[in-house]
C-alpha atoms as a PDB file:
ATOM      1  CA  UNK A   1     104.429  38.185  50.814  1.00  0.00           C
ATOM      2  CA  UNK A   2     101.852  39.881  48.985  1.00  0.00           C
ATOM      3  CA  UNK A   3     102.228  43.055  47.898  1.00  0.00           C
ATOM      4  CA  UNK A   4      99.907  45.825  49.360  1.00  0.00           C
ATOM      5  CA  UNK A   5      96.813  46.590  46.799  1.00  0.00           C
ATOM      6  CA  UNK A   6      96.896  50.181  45.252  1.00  0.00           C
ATOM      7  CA  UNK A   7      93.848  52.087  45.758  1.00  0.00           C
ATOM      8  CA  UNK A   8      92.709  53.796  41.649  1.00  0.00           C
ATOM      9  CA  UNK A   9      89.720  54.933  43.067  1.00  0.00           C
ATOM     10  CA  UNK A  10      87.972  55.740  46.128  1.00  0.00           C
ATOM     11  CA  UNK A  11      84.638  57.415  47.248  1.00  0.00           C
ATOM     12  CA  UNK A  12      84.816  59.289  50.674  1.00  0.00           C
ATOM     13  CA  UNK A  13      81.024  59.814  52.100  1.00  0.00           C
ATOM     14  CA  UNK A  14      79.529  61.059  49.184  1.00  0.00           C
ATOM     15  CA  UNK A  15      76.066  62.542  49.316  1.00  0.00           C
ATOM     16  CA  UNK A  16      74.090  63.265  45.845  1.00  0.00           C
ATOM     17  CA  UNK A  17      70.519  64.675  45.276  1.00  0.00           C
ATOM     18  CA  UNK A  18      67.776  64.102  42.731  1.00  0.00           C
ATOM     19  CA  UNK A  19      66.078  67.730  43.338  1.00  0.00           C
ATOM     20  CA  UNK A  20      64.514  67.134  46.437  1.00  0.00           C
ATOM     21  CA  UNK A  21      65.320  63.563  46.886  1.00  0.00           C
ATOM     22  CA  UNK A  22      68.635  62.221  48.238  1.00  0.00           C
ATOM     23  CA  UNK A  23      69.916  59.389  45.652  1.00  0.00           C
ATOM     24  CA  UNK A  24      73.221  58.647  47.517  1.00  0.00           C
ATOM     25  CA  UNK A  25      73.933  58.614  51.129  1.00  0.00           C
ATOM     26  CA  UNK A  26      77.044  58.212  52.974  1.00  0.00           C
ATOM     27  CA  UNK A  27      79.214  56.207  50.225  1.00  0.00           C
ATOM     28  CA  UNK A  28      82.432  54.617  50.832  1.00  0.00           C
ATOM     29  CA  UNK A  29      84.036  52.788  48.492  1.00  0.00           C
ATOM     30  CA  UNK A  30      87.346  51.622  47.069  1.00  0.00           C
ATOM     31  CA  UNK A  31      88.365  50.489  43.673  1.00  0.00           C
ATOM     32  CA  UNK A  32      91.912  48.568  43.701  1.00  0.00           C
ATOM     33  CA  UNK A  33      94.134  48.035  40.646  1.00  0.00           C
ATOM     34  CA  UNK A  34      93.035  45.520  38.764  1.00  0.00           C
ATOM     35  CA  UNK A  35      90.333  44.380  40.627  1.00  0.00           C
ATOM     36  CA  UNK A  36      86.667  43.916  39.193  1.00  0.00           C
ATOM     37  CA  UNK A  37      84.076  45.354  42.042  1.00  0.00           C
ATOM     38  CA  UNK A  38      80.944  44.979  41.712  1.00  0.00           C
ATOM     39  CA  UNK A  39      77.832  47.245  42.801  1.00  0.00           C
ATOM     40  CA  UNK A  40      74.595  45.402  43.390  1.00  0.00           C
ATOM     41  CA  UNK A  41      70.796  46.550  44.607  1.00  0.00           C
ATOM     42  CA  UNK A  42      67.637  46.837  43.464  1.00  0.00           C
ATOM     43  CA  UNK A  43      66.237  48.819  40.908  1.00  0.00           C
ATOM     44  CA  UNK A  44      66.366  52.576  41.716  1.00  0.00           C
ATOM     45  CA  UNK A  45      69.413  51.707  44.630  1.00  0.00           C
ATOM     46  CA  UNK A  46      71.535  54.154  43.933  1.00  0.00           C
ATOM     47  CA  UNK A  47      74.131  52.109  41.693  1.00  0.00           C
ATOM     48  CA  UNK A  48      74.291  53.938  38.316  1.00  0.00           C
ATOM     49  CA  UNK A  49      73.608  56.952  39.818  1.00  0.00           C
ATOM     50  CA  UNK A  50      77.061  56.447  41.767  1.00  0.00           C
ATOM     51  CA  UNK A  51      78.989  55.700  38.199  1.00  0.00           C
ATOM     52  CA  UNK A  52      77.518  59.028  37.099  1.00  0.00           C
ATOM     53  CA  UNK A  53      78.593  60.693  39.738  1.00  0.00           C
ATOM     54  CA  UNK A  54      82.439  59.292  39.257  1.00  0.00           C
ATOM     55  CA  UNK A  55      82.190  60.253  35.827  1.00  0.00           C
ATOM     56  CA  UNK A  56      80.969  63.747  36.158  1.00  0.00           C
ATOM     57  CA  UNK A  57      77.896  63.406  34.404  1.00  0.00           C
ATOM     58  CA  UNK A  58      76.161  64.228  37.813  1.00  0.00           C
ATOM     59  CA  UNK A  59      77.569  66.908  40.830  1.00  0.00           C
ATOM     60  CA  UNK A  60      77.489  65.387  44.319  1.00  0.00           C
ATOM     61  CA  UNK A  61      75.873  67.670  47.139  1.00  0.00           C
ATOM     62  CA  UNK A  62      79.007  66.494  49.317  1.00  0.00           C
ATOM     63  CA  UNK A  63      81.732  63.943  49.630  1.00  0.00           C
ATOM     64  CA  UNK A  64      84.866  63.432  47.704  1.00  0.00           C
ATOM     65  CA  UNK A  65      85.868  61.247  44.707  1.00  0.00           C
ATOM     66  CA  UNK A  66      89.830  60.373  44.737  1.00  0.00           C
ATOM     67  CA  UNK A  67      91.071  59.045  42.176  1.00  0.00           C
ATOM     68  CA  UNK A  68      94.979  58.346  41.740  1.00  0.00           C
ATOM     69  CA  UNK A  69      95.265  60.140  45.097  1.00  0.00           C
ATOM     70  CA  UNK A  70      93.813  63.280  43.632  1.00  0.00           C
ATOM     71  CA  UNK A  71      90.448  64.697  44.024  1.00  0.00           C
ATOM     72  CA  UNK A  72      88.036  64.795  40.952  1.00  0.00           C
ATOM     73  CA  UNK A  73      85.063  65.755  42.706  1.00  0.00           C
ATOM     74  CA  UNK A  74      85.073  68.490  40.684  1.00  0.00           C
ATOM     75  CA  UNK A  75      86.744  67.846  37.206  1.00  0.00           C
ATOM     76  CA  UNK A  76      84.060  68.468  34.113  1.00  0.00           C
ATOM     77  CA  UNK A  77      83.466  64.855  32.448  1.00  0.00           C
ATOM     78  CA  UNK A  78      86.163  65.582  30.234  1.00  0.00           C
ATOM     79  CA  UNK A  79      88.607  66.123  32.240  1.00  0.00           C
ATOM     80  CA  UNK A  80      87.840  62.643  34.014  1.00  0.00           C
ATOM     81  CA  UNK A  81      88.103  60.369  30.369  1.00  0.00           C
ATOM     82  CA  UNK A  82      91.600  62.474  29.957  1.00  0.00           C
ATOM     83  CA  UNK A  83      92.761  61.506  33.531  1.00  0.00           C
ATOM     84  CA  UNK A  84      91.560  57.904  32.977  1.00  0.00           C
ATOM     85  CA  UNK A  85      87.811  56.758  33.618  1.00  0.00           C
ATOM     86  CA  UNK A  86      85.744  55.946  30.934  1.00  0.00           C
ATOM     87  CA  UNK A  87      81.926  54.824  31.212  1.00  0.00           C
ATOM     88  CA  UNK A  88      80.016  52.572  29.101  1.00  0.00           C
ATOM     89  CA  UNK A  89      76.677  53.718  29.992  1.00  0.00           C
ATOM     90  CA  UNK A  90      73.409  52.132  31.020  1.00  0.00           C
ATOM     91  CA  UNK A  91      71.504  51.440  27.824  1.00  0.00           C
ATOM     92  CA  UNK A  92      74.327  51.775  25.332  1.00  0.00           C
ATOM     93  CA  UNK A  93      73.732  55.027  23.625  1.00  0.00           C
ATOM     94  CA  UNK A  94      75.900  54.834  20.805  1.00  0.00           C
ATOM     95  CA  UNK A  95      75.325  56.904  17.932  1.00  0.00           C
ATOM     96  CA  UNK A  96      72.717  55.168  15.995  1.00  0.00           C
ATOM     97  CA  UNK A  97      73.415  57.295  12.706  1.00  0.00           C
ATOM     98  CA  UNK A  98      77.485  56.937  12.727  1.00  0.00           C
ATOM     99  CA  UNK A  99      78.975  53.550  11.771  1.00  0.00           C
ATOM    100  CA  UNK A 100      80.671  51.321  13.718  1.00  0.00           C
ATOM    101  CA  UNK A 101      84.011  52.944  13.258  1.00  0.00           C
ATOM    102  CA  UNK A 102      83.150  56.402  13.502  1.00  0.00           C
ATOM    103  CA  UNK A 103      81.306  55.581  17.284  1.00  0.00           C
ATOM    104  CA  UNK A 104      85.169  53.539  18.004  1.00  0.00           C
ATOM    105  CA  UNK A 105      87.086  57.117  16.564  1.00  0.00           C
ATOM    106  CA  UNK A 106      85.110  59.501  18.612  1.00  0.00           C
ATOM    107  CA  UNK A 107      85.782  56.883  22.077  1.00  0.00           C
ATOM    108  CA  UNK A 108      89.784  58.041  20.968  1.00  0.00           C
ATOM    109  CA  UNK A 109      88.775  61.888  21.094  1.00  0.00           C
ATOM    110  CA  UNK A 110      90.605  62.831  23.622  1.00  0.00           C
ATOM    111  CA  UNK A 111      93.741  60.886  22.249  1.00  0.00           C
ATOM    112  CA  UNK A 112      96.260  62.392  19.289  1.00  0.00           C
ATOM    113  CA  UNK A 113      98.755  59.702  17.804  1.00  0.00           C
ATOM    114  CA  UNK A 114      96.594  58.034  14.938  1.00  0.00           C
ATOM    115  CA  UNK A 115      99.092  55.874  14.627  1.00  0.00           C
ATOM    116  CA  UNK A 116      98.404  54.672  18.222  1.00  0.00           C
ATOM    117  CA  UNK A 117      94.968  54.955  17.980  1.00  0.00           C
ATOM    118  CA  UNK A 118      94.805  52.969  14.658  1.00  0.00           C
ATOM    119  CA  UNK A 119      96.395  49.985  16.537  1.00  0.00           C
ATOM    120  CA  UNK A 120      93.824  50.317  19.083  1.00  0.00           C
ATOM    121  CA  UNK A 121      91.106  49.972  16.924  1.00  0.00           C
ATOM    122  CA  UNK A 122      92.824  47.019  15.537  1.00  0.00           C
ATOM    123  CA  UNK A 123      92.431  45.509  19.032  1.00  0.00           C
ATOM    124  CA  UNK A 124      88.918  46.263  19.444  1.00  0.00           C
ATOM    125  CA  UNK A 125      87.866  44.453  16.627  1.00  0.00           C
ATOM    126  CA  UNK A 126      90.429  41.465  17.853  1.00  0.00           C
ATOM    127  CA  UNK A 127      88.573  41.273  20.905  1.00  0.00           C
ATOM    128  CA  UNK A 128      85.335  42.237  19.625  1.00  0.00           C
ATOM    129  CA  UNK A 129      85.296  40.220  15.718  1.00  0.00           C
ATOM    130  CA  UNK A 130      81.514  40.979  15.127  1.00  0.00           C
ATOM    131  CA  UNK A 131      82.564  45.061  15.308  1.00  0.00           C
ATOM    132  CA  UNK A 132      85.123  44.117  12.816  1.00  0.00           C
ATOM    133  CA  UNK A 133      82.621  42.685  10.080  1.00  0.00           C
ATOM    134  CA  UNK A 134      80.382  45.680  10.833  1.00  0.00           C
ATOM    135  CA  UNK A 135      82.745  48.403  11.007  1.00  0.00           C
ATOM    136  CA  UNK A 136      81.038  50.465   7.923  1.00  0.00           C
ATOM    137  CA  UNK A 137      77.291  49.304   9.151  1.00  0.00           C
ATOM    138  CA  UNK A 138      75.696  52.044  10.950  1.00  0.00           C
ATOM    139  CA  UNK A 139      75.534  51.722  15.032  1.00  0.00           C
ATOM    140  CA  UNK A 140      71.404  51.617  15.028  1.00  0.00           C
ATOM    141  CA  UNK A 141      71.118  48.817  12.724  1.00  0.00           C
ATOM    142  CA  UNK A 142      73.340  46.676  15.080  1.00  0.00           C
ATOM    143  CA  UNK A 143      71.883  43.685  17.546  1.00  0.00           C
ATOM    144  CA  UNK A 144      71.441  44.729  21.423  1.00  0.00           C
ATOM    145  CA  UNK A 145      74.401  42.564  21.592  1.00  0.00           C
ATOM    146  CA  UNK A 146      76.284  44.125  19.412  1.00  0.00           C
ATOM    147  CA  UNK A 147      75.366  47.723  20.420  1.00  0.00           C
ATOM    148  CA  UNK A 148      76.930  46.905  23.965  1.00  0.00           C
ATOM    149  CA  UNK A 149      79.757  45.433  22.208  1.00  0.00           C
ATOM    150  CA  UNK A 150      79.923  48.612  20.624  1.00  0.00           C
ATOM    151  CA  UNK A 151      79.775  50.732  23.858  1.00  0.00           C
ATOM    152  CA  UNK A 152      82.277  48.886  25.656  1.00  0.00           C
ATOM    153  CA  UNK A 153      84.727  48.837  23.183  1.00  0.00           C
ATOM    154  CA  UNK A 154      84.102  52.626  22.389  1.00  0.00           C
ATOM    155  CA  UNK A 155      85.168  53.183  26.177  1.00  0.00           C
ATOM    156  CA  UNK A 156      87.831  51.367  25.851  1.00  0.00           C
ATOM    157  CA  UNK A 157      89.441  53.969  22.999  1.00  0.00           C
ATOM    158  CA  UNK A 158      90.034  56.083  25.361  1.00  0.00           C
ATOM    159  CA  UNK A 159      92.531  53.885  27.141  1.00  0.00           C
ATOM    160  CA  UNK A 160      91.035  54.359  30.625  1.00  0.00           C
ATOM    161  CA  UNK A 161      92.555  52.706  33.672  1.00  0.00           C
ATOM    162  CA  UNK A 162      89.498  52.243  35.520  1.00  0.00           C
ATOM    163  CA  UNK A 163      86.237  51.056  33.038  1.00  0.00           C
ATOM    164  CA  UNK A 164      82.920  51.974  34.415  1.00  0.00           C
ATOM    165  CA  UNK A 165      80.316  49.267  33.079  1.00  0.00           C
ATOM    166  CA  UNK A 166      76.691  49.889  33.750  1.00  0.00           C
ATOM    167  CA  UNK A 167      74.223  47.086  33.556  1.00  0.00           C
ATOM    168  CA  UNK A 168      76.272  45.391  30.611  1.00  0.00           C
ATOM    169  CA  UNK A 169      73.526  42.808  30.357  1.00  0.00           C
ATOM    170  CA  UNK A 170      70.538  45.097  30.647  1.00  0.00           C
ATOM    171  CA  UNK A 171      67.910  43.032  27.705  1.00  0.00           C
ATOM    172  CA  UNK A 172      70.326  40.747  25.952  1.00  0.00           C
ATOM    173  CA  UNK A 173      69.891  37.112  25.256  1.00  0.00           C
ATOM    174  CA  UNK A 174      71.505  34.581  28.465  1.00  0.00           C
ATOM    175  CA  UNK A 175      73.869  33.227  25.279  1.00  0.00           C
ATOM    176  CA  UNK A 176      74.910  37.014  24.291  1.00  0.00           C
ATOM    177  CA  UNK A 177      75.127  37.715  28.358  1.00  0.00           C
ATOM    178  CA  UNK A 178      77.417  34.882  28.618  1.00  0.00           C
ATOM    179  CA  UNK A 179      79.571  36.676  25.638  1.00  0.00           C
ATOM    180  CA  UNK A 180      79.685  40.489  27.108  1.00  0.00           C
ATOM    181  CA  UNK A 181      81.005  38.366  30.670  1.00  0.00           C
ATOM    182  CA  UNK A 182      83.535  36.441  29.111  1.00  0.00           C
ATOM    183  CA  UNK A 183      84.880  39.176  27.355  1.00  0.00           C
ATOM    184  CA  UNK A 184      84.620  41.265  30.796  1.00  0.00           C
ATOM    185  CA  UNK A 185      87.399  38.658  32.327  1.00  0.00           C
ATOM    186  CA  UNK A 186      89.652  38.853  29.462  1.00  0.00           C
ATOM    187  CA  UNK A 187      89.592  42.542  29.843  1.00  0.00           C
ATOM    188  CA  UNK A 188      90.791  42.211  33.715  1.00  0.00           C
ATOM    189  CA  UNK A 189      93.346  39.769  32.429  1.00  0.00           C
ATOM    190  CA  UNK A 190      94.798  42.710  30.510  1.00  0.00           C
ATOM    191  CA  UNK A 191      95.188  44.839  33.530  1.00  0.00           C
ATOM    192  CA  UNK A 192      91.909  46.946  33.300  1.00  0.00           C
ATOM    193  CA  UNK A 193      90.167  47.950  36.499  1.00  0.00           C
ATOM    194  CA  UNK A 194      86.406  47.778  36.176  1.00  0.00           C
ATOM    195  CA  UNK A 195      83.788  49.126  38.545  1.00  0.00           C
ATOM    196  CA  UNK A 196      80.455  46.959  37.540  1.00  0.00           C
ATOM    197  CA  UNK A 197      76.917  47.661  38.330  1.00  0.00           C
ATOM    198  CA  UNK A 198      74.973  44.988  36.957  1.00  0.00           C
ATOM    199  CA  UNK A 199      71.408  43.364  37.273  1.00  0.00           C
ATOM    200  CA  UNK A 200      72.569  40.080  37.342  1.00  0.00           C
ATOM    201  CA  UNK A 201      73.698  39.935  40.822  1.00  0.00           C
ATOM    202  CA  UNK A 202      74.931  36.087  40.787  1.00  0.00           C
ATOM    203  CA  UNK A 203      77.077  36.772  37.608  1.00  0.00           C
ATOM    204  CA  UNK A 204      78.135  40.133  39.044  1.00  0.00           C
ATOM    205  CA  UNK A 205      79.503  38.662  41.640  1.00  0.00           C
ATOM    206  CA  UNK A 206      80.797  35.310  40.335  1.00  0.00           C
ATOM    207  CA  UNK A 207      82.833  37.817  37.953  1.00  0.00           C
ATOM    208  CA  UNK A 208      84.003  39.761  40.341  1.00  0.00           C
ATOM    209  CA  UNK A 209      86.846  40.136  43.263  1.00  0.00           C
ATOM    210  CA  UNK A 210      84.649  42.732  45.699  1.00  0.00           C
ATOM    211  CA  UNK A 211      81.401  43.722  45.924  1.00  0.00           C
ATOM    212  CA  UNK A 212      79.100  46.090  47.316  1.00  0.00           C
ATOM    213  CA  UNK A 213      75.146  46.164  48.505  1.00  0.00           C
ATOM    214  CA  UNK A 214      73.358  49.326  48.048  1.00  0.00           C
ATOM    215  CA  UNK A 215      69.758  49.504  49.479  1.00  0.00           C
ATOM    216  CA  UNK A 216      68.207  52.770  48.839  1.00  0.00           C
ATOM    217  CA  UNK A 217      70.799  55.103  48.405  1.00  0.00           C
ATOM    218  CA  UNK A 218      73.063  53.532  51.331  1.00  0.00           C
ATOM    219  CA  UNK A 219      76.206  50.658  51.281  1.00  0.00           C
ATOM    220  CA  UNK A 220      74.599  47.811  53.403  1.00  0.00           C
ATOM    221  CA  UNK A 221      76.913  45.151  52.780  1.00  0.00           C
ATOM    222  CA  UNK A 222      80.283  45.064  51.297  1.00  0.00           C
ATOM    223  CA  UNK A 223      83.108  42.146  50.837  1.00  0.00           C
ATOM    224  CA  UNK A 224      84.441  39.400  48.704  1.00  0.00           C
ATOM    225  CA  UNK A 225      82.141  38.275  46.168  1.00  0.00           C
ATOM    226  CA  UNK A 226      82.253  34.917  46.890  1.00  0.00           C
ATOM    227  CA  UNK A 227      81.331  35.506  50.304  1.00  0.00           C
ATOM    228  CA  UNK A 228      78.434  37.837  49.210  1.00  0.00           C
ATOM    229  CA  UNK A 229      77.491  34.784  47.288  1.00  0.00           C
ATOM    230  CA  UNK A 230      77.069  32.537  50.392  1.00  0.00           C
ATOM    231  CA  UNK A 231      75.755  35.539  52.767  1.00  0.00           C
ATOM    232  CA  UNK A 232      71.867  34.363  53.297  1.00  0.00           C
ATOM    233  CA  UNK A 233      71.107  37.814  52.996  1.00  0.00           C
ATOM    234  CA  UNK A 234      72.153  38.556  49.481  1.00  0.00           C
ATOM    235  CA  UNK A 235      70.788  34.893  48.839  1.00  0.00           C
ATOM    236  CA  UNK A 236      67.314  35.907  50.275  1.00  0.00           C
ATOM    237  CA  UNK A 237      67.493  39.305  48.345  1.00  0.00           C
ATOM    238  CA  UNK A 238      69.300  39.006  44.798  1.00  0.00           C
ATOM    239  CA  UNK A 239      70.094  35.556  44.058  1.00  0.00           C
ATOM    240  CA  UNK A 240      66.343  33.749  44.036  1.00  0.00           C
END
């Protein structure tokens, strides 16, 4: 028999406002461990708006977020890399005028053990080889590629259990694309939990386990990804 899934994370009707506007209405969601879920919409849906509200970096109007049975909803960011989430951010935004290595340090700044940390940025560059031959090269002079490299990896320092990704592909080559995803299902190989929101909505979901719909601010659909794949719906809306 098949043991039961363990709920990391879940979202209990959460509400959250844009000054006057409402961003994020009524959402319910669940994040199992080890499971890649997957949040797909439109432009302007709602979905990294929901990552930045797991992640602190934005204060819901109402709702809960529960993670590891204990509510967050109103840690400071900080507090919610210690605990375990880490988010590699729409856009990348690493630190243009720090290296390579000194973006990986600071993702280990809430960490102490160097020696521990050391080892982990020996796996980074394992997983990621192209950091590794640019660890001294400053972050801005990097490829779009290898700026989101650099941002997941950076994430990653931190030694999160759950991995927020946010639109991973956002302006990279389909061959570089192709990369980032590959590297995306070796990292749920090694047990991390990964909450995706991603443009792509047929590689979303052929990546992932679960996915959800979000259609102006609301959860329309939700289910296994490969039946999201063969709803007509999310044919007709996403997949062309």
């Amino acid at each position: 028999m098949k043991a039961p899934a363990t709920t990391l994370l879940e979202i209990r009707e959460l509400y959250v406002n844009y000054g006057g506007i409402q961003a994020l209405q009524n959402i319910n969601l669940t994040v199992n461990a080890g499971e890649v879920v997957t949040l797909i919409g439109a432009n302007g849906a709602g979905k990294s708006t929901t990552l930045r509200a797991i992640s602190r970096l934005l204060d819901p109007r109402s709702g809960q977020i529960i993670y590891q049975g204990r509510d967050i909803t109103k840690r400071a960011a900080h507090e919610v890399v210690r605990l375990g989430i880490a988010h590699s951010p729409e856009g990348r935004r690493v630190l243009s005028r720090q290296t390579v290595l000194d973006n990986l340090e600071l993702g280990a700044y809430i960490r102490s053990n160097s020696a521990e940390i050391s080892a982990d940025l020996d796996r980074q560059f394992e997983i990621f080889p192209r950091l590794a031959e640019r660890r001294h090269q400053l972050a801005g002079t990097l490829s779009g590629g290898e700026q989101q490299m650099l941002a997941i990896a950076r994430a990653l320092m931190s030694k999160p259990k759950v991995l927020l990704l946010d639109e991973p592909s956002l302006g990279l080559a389909p061959a570089i694309v192709r990369e980032i995803f590959a590297i995306i299902q070796d990292l749920r190989a090694t047990g991390v939990t990964i909450l995706l929101v991603e443009q792509n909505a047929r590689l979303a979901l052929e990546t992932a386990d679960r996915g959800y719909v979000l259609e102006a601010g609301r959860i329309t659909l939700t289910g296994e990804a490969s039946h999201l794949l063969d709803d007509d719906r999310v044919k007709k809306a996403y997949l062309g």
